[in-house]
C-alpha atoms as a PDB file:
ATOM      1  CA  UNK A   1    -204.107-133.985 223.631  1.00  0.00           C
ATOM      2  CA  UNK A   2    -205.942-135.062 226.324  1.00  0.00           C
ATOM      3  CA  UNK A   3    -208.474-134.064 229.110  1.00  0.00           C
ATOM      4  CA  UNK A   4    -209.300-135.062 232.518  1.00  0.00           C
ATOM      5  CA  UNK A   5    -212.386-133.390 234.071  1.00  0.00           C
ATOM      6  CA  UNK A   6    -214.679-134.035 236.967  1.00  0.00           C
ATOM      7  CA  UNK A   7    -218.550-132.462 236.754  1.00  0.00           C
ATOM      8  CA  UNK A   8    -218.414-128.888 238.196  1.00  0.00           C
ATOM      9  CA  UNK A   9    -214.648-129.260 239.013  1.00  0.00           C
ATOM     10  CA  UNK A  10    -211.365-128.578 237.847  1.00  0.00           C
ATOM     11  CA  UNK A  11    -209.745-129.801 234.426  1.00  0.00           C
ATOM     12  CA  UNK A  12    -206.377-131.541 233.832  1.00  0.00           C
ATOM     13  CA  UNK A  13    -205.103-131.292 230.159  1.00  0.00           C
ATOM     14  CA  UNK A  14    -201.974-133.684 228.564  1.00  0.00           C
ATOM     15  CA  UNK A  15    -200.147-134.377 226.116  1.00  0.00           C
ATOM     16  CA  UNK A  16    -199.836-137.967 224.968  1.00  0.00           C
ATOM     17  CA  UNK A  17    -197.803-139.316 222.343  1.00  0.00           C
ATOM     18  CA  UNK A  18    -200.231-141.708 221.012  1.00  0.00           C
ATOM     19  CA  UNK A  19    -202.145-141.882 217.265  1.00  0.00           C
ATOM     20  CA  UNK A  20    -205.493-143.590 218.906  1.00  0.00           C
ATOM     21  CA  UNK A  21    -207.847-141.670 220.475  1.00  0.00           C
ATOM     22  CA  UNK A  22    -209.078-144.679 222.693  1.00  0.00           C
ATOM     23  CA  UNK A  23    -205.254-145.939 223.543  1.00  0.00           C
ATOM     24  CA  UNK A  24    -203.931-141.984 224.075  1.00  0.00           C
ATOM     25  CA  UNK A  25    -207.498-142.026 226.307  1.00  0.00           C
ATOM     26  CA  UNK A  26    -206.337-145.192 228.431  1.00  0.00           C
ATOM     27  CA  UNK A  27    -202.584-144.490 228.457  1.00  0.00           C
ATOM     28  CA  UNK A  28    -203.698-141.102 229.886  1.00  0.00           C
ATOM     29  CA  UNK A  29    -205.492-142.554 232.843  1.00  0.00           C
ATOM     30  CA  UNK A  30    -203.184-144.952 233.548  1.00  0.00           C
ATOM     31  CA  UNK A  31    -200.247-142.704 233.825  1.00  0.00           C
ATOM     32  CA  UNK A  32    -202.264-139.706 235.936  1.00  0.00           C
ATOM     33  CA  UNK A  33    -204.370-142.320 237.779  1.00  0.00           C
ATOM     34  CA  UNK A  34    -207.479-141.052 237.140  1.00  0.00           C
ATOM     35  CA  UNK A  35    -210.181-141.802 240.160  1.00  0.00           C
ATOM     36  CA  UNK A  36    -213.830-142.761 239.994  1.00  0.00           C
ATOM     37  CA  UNK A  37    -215.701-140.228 238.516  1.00  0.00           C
ATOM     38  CA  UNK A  38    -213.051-138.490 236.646  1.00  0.00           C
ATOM     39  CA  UNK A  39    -213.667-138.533 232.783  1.00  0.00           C
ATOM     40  CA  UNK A  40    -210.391-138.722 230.417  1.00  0.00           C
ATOM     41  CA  UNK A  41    -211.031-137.986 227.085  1.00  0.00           C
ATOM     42  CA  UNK A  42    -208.905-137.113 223.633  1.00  0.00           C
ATOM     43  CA  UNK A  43    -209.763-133.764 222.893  1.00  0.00           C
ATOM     44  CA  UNK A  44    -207.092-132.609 219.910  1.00  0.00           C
ATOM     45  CA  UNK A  45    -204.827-134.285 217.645  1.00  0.00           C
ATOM     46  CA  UNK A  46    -201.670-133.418 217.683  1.00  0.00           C
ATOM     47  CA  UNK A  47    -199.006-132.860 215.044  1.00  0.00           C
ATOM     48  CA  UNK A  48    -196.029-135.760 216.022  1.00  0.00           C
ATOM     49  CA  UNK A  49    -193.399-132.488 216.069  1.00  0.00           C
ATOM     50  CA  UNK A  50    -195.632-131.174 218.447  1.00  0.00           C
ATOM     51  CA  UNK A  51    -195.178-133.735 220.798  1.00  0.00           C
ATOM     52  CA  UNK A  52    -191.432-134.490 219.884  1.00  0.00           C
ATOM     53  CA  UNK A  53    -191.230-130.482 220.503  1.00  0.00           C
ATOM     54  CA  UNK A  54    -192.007-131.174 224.201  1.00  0.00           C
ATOM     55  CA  UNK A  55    -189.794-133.609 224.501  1.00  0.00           C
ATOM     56  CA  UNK A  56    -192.069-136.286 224.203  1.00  0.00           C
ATOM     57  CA  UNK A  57    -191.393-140.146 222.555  1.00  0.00           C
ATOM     58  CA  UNK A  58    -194.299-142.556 221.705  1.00  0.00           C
ATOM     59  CA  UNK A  59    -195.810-144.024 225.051  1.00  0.00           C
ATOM     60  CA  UNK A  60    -194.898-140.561 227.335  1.00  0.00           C
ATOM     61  CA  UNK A  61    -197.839-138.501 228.589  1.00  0.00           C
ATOM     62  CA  UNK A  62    -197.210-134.982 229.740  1.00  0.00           C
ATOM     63  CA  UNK A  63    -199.016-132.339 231.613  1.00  0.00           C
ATOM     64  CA  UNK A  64    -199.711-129.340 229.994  1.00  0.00           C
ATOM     65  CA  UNK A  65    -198.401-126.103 231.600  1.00  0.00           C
END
């Protein structure tokens, strides 16, 4: 799971389907295009049903609702 935030503003959580931290980190803000000043970060690791649970397959990120 992972987390886009901006100092003193709103944050974005995801699901990735990724077993790095630092590759779940970049796939993340690649695929929600993450501006300048924005910090993406892993913030829980998932179980892989989890993720299949949501629909997910290796490589997909997902918003969480």
């Amino acid at each position: 799971m992972v987390r886009a935030s901006r100092l003193g503003g709103m944050a974005r959580t995801f699901y990735v389907y990724e077993l790095e931290d630092n590759k779940a980190a970049d796939l993340a803000r690649t695929a929600i295009a993450a501006t300048t000043g924005e910090t993406v970060e892993a913030v829980k690791l998932l179980e892989i049903h989890e993720l299949e649970d949501q629909g997910l397959k290796p490589g997909d990120v997902k918003q969480y609702s």
